[in-house]
PDB file of N, CA and C in Angstrom:
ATOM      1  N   UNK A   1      29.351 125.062-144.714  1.00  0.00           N
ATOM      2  CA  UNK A   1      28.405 123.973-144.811  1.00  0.00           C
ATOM      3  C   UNK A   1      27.802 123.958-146.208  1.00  0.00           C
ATOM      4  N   UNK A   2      27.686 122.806-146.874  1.00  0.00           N
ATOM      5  CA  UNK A   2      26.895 122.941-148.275  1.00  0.00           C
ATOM      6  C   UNK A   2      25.865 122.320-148.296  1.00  0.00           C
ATOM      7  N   UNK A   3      25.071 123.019-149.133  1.00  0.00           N
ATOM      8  CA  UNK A   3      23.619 123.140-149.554  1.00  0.00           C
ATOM      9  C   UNK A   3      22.955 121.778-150.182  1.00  0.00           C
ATOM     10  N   UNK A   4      23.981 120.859-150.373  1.00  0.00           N
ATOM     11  CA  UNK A   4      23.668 119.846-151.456  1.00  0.00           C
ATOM     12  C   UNK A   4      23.792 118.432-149.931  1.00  0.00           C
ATOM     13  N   UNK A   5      23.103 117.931-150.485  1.00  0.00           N
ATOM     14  CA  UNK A   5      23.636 116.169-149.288  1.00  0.00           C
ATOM     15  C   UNK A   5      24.595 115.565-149.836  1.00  0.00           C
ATOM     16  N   UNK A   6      25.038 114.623-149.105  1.00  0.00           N
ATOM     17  CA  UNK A   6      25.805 113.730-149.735  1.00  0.00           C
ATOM     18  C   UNK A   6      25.392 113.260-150.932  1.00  0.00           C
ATOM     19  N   UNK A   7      24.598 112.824-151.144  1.00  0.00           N
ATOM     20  CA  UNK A   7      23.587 112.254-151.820  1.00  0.00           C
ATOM     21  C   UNK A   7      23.604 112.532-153.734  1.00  0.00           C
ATOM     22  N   UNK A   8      23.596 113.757-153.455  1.00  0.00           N
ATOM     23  CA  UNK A   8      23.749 115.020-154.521  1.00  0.00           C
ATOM     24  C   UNK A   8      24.897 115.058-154.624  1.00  0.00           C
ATOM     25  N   UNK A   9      25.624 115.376-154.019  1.00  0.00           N
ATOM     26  CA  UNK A   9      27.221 115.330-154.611  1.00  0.00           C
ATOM     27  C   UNK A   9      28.164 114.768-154.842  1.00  0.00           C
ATOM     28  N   UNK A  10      27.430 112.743-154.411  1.00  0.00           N
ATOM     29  CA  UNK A  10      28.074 111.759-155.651  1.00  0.00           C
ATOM     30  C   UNK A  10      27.519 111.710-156.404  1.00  0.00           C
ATOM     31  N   UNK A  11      26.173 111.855-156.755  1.00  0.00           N
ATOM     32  CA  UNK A  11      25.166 112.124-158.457  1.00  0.00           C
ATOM     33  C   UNK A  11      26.322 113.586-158.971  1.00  0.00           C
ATOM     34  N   UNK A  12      26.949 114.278-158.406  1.00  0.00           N
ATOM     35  CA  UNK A  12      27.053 115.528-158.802  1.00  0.00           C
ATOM     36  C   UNK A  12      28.568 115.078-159.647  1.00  0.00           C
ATOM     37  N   UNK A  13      29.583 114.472-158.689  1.00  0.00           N
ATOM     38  CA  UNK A  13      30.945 113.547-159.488  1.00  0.00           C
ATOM     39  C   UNK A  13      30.538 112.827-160.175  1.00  0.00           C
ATOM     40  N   UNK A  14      29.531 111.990-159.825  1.00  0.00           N
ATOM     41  CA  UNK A  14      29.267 110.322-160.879  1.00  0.00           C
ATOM     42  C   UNK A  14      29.245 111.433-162.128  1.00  0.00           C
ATOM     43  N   UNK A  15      28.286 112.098-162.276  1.00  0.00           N
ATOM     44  CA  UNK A  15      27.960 112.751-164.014  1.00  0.00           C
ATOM     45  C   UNK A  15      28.789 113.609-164.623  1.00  0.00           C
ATOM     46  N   UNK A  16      29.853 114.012-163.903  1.00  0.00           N
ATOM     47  CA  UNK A  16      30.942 114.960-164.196  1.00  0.00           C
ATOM     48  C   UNK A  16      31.809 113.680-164.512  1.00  0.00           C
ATOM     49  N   UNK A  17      32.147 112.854-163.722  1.00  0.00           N
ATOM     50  CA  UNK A  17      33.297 111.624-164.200  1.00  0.00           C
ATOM     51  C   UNK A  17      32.709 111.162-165.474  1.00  0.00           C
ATOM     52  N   UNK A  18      31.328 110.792-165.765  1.00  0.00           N
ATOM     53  CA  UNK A  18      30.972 110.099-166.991  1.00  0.00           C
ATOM     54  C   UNK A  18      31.397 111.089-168.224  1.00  0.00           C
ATOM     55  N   UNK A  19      31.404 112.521-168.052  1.00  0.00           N
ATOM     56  CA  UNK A  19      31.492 113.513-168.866  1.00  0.00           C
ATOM     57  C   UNK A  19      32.813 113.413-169.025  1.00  0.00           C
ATOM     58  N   UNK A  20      33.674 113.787-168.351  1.00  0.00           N
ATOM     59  CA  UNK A  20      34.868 113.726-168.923  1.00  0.00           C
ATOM     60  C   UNK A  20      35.614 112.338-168.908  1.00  0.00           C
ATOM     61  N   UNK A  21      35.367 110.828-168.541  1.00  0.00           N
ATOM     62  CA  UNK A  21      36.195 109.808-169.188  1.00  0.00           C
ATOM     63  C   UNK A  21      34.816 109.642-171.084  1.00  0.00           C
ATOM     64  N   UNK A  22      34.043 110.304-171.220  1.00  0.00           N
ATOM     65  CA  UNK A  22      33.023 110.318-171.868  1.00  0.00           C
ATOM     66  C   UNK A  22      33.786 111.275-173.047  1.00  0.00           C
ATOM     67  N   UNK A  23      34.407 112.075-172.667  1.00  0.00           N
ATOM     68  CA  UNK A  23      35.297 113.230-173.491  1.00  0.00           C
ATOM     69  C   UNK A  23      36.216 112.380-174.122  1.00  0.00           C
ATOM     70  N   UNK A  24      37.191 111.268-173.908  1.00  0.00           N
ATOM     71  CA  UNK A  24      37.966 110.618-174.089  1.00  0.00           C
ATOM     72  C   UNK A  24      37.831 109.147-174.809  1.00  0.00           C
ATOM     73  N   UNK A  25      36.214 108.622-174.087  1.00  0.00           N
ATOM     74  CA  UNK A  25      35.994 107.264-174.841  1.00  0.00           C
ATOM     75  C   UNK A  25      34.543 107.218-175.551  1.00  0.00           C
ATOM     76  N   UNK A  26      33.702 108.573-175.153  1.00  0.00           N
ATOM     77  CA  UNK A  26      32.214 108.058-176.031  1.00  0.00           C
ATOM     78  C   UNK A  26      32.009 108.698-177.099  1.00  0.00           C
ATOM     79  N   UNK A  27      31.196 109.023-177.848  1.00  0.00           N
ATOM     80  CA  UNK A  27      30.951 109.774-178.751  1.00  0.00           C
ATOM     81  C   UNK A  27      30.446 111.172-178.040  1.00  0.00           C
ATOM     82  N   UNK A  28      30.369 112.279-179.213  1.00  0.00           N
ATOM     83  CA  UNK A  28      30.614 113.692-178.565  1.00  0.00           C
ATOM     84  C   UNK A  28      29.189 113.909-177.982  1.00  0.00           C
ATOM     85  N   UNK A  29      28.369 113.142-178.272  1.00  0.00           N
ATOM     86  CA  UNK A  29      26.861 113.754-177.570  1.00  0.00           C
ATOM     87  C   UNK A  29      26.978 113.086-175.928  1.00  0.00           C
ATOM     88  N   UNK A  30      27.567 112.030-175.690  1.00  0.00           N
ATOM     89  CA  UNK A  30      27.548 111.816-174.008  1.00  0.00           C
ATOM     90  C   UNK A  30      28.463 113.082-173.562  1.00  0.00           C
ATOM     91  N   UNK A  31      29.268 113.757-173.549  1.00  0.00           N
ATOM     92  CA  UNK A  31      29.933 114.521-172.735  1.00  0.00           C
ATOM     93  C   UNK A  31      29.110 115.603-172.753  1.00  0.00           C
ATOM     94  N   UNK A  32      28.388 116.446-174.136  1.00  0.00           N
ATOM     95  CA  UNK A  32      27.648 117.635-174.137  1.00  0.00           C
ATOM     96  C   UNK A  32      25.865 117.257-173.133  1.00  0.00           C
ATOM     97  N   UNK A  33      25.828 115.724-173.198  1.00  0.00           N
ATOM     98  CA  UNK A  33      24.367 115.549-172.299  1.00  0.00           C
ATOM     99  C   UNK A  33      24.505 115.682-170.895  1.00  0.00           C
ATOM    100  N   UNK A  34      26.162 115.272-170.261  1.00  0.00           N
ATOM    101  CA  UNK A  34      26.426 115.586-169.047  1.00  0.00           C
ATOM    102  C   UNK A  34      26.304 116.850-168.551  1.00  0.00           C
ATOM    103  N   UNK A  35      27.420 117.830-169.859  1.00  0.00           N
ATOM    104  CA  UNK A  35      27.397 119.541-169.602  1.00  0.00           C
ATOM    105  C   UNK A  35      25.885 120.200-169.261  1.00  0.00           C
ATOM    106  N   UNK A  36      24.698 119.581-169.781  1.00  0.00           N
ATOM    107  CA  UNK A  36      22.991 120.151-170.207  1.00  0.00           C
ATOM    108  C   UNK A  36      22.969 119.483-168.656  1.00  0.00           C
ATOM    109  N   UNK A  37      23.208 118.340-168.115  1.00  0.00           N
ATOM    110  CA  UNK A  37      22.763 117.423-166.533  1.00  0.00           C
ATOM    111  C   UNK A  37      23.310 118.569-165.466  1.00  0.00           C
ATOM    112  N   UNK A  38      24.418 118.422-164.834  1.00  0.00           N
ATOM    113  CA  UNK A  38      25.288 119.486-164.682  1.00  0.00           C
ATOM    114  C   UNK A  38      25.017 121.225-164.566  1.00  0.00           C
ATOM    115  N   UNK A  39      24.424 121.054-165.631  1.00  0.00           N
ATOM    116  CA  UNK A  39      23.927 122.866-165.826  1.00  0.00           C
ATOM    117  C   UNK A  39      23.119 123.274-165.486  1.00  0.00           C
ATOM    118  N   UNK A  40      21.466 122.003-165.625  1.00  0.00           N
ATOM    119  CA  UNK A  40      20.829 122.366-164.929  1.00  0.00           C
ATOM    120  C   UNK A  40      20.550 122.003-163.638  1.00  0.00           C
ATOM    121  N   UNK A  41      21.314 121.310-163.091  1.00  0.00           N
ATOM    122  CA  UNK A  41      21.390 120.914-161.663  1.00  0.00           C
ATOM    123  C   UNK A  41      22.006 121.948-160.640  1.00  0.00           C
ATOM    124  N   UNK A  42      23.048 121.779-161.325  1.00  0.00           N
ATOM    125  CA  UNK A  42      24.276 122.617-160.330  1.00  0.00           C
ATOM    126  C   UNK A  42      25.115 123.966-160.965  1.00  0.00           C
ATOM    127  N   UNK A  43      25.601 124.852-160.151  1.00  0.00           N
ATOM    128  CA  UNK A  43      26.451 125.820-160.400  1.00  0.00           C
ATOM    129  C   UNK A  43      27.533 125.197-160.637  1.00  0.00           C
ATOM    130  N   UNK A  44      27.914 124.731-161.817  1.00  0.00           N
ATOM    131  CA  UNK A  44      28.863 123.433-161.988  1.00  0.00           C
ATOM    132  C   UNK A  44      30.010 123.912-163.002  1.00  0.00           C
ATOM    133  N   UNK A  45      31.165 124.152-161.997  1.00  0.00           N
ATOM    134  CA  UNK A  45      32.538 124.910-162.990  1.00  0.00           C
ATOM    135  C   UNK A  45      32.460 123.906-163.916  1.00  0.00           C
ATOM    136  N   UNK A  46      32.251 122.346-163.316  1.00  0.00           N
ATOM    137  CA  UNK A  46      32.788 121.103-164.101  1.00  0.00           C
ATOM    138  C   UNK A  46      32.426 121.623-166.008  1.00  0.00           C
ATOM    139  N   UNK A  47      31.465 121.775-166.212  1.00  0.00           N
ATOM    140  CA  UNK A  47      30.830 122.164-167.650  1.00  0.00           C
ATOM    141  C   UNK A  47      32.202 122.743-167.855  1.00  0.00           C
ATOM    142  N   UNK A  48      32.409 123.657-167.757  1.00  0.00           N
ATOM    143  CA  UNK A  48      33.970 124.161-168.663  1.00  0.00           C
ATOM    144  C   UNK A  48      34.785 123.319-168.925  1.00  0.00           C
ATOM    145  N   UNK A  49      35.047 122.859-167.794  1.00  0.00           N
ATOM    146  CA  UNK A  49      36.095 121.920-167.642  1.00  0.00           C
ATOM    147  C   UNK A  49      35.985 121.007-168.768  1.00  0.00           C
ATOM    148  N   UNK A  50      34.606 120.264-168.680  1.00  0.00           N
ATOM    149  CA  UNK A  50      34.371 119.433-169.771  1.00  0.00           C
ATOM    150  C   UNK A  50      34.621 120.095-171.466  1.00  0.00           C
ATOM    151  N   UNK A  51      33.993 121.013-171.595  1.00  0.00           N
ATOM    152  CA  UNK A  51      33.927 121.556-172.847  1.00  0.00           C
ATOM    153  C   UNK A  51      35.179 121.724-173.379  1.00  0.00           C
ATOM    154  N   UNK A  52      36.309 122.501-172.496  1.00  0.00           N
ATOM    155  CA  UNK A  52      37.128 122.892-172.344  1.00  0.00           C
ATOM    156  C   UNK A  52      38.248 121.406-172.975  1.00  0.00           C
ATOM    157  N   UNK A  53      37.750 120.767-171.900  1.00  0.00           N
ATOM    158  CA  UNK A  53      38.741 119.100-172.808  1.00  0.00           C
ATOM    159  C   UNK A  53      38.220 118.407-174.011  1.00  0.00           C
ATOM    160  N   UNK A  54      37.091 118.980-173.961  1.00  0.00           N
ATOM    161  CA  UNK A  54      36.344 118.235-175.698  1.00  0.00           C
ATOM    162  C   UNK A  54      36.799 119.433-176.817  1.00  0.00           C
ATOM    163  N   UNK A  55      37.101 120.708-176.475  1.00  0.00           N
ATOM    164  CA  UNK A  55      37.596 121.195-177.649  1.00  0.00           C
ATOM    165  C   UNK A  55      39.386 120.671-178.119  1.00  0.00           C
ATOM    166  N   UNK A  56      40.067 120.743-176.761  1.00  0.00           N
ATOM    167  CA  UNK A  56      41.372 120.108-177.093  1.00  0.00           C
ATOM    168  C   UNK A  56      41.515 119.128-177.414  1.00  0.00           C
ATOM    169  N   UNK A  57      40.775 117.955-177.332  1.00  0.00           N
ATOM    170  CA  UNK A  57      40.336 116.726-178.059  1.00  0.00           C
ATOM    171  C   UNK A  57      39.880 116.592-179.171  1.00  0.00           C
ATOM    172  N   UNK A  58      39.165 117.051-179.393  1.00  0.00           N
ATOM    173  CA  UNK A  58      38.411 116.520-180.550  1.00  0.00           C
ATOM    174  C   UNK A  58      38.946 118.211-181.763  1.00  0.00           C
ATOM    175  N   UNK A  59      39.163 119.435-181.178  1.00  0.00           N
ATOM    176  CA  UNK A  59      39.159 120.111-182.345  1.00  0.00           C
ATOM    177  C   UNK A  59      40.550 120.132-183.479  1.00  0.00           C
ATOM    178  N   UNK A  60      41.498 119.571-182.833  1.00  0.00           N
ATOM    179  CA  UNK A  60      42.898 119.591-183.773  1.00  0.00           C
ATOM    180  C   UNK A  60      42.591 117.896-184.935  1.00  0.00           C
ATOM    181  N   UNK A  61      41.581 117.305-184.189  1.00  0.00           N
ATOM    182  CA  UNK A  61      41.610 116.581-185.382  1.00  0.00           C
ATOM    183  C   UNK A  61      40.498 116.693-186.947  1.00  0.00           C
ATOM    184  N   UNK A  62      39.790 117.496-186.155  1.00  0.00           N
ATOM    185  CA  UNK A  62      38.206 118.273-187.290  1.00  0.00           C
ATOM    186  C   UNK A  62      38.978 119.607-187.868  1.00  0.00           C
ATOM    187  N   UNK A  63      39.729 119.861-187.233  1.00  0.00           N
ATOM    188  CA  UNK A  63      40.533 121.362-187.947  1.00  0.00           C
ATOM    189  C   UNK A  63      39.645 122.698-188.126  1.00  0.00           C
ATOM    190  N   UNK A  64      38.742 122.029-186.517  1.00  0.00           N
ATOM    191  CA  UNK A  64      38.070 123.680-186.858  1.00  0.00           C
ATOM    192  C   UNK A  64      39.052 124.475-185.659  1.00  0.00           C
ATOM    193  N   UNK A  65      38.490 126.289-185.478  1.00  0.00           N
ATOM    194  CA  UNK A  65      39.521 126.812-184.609  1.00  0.00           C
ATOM    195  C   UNK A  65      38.654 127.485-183.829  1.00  0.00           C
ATOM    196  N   UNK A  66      37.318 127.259-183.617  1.00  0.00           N
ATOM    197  CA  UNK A  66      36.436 127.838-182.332  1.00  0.00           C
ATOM    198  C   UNK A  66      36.073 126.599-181.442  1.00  0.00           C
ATOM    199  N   UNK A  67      36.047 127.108-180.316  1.00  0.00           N
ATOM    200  CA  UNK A  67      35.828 126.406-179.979  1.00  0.00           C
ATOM    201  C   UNK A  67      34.406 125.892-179.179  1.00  0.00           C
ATOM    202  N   UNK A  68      33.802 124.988-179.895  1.00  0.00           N
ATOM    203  CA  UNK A  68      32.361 125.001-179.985  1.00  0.00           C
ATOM    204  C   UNK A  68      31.836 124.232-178.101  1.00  0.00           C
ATOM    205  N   UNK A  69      32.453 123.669-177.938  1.00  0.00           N
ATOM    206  CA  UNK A  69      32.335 123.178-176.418  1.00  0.00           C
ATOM    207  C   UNK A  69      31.921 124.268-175.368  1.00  0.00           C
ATOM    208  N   UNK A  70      33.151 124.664-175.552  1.00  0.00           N
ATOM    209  CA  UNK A  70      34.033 125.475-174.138  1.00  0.00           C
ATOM    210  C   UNK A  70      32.494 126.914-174.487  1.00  0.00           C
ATOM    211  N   UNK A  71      32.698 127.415-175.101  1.00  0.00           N
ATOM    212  CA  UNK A  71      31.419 128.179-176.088  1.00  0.00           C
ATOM    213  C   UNK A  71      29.995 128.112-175.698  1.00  0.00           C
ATOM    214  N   UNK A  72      29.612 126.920-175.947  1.00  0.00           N
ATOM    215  CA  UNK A  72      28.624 126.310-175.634  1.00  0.00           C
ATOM    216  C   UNK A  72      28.235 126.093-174.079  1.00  0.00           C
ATOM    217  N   UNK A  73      29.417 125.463-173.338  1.00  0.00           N
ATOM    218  CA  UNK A  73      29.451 125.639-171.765  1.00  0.00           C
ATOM    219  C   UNK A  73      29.054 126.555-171.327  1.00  0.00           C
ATOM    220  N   UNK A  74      29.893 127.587-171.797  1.00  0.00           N
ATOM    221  CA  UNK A  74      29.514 129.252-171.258  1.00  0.00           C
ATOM    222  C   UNK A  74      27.872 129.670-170.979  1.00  0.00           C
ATOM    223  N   UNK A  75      27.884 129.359-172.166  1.00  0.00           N
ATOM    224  CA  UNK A  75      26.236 129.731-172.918  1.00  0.00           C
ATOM    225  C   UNK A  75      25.189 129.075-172.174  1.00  0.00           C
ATOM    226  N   UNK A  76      25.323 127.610-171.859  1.00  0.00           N
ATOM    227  CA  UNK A  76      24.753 126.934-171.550  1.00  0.00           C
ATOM    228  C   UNK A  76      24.425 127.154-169.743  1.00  0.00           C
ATOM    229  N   UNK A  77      25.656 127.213-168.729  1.00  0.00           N
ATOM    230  CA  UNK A  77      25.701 128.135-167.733  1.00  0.00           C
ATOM    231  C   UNK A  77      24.777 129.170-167.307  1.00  0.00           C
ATOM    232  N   UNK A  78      25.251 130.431-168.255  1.00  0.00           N
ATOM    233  CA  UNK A  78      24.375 131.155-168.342  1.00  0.00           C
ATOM    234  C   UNK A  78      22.981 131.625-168.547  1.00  0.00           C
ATOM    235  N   UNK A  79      22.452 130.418-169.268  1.00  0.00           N
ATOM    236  CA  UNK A  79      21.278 130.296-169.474  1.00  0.00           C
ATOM    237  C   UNK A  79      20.632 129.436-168.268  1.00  0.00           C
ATOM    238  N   UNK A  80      21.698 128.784-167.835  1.00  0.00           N
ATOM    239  CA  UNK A  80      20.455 127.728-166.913  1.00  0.00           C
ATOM    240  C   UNK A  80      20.903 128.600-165.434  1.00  0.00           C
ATOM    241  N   UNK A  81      21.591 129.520-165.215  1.00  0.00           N
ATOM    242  CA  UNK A  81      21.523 129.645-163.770  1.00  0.00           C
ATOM    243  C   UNK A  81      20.237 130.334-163.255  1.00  0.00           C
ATOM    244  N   UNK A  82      19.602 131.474-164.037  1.00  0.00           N
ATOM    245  CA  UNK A  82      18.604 132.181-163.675  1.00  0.00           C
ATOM    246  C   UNK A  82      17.409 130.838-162.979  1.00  0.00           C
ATOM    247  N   UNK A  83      17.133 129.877-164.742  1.00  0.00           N
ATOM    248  CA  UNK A  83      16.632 128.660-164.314  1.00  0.00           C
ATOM    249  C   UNK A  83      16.720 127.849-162.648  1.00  0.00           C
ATOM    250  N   UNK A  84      17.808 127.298-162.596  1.00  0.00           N
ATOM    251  CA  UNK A  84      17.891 126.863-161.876  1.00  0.00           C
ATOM    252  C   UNK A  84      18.028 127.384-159.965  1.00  0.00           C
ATOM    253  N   UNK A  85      18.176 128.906-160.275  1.00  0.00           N
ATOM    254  CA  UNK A  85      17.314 129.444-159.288  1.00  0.00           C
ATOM    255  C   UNK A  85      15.992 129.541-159.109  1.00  0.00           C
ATOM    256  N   UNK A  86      15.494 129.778-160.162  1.00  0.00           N
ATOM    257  CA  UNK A  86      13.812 129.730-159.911  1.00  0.00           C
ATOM    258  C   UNK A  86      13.085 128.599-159.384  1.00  0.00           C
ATOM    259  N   UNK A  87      13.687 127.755-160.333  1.00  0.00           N
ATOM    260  CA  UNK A  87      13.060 126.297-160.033  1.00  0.00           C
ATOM    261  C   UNK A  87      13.658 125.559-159.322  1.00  0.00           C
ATOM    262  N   UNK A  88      14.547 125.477-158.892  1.00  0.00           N
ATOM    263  CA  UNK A  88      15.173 124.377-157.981  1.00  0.00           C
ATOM    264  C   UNK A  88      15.484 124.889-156.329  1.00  0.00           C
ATOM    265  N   UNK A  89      15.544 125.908-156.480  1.00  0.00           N
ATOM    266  CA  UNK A  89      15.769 126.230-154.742  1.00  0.00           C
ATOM    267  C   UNK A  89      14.474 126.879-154.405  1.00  0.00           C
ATOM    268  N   UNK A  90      14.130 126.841-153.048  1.00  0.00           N
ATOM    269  CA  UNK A  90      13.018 126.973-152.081  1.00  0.00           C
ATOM    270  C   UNK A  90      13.209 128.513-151.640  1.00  0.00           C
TER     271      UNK A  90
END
């Protein structure tokens, strides 16, 4: 049984879909504002996922070789889960 309503877990796809067709058609700050939505909402693999397709996207054409997304996801994760236990669950 999950913890979230329905409710929550089409807000939870809607902002993960905007993130990654967002990876593909917006500029790089809509996909990283989804990963920050996402992160602090939910225990959300999606953030990798995202980061993960914005570095294969976008880094072979900037010619850098870290990858600042996928990186950042991690980081970002990690920082908000403690968060988002404290503050968001009862």
């Amino acid at each position: 049984m999950s913890i979230f309503s329905p409710s929550e877990i089409k807000a939870r796809i809607l902002v993960a879909s905007v993130g990654t067709f967002g990876a593909f058609l917006a500029p790089w700050w809509v996909p990283l504002v989804c990963m920050g939505v996402l992160a602090m909402r939910y225990p959300a693999w999606e953030v990798l996922f995202i980061g993960l397709l914005m570095d294969l996207l976008w880094l072979p054409r900037l010619g850098f070789e870290i990858p600042f997304f996928l990186i950042g996801g991690i980081v970002l994760l990690w920082i908000c889960a403690p968060l988002r236990n404290q503050f968001l669950r009862p």
